[in-house]
N, C-alpha and C. Protein backbone atom coordinates (compact mmCIF):
# COMPACT_ATOMS: atom_id res chain seq x y z
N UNK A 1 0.85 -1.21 0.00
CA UNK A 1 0.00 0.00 0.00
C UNK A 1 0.88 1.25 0.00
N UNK A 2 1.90 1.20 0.72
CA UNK A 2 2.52 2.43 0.97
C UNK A 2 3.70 2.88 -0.40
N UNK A 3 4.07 1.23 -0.76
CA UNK A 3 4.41 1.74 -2.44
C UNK A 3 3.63 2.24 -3.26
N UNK A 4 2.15 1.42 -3.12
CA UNK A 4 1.17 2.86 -4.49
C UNK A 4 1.10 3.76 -3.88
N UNK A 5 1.22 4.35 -2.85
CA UNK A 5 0.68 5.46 -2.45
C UNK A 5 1.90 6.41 -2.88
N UNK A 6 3.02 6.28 -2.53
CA UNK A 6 4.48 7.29 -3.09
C UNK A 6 4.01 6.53 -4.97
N UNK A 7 3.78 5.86 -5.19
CA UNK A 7 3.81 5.71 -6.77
C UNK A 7 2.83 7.18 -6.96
N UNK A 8 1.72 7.06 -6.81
CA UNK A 8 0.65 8.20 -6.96
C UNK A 8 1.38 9.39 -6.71
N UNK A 9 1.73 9.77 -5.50
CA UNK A 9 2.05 10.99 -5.44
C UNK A 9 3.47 11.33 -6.44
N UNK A 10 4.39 10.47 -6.87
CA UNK A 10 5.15 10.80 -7.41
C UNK A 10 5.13 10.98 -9.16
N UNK A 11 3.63 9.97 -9.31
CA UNK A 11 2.94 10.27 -10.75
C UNK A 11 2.45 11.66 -10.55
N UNK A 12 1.59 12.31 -9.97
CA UNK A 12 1.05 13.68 -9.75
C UNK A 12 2.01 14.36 -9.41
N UNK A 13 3.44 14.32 -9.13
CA UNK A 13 4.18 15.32 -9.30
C UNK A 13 4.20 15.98 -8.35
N UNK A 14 3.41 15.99 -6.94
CA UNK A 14 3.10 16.70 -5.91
C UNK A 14 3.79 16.38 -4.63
N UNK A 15 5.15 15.50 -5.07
CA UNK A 15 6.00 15.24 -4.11
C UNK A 15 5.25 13.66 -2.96
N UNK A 16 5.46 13.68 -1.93
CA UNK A 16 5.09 12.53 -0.87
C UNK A 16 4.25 12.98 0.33
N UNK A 17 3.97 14.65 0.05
CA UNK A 17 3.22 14.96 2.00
C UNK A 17 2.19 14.48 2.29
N UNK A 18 1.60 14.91 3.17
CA UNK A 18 0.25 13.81 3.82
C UNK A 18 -1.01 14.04 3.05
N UNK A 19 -0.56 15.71 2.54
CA UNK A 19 -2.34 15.71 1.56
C UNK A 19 -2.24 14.71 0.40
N UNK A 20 -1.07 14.54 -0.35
CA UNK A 20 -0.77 14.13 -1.53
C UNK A 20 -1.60 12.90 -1.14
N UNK A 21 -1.14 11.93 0.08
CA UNK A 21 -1.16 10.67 0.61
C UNK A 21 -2.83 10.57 0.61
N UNK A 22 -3.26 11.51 1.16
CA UNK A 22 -4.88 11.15 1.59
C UNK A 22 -5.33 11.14 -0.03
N UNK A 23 -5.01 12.24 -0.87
CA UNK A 23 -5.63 12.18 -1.89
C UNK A 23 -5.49 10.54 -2.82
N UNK A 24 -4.40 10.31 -2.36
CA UNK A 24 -4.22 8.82 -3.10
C UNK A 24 -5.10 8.39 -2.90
N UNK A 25 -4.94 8.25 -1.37
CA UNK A 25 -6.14 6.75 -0.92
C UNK A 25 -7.35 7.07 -1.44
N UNK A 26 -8.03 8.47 -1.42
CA UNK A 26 -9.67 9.00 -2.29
C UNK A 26 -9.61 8.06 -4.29
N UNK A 27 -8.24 8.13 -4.36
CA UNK A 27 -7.69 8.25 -5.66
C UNK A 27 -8.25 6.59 -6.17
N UNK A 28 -7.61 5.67 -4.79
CA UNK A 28 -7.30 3.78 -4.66
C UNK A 28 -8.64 3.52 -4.49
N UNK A 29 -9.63 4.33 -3.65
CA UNK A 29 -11.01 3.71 -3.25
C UNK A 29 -12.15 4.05 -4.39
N UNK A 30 -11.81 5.03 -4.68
CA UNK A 30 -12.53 5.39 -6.41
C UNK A 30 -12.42 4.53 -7.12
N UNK A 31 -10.83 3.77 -7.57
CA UNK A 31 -10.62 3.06 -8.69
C UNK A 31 -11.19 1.90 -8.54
N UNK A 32 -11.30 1.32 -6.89
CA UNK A 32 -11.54 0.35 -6.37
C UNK A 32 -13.29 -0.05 -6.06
């Protein structure tokens, strides 16, 4: 989990901080 989650934020370009992070997980449960 914590590798897609730096995968995501580092695809969006928005670096690794915690918003980036939450937005992933909105990002994983959408796709999911």
């Amino acid at each position: 989990m914590i590798g897609m989650k730096k995968t995501i934020a580092i695809t969006r370009g928005d670096g690794c901080g915690p918003e980036v992070v939450n937005e992933g997980i909105k990002i994983l449960k959408t796709v999911s």
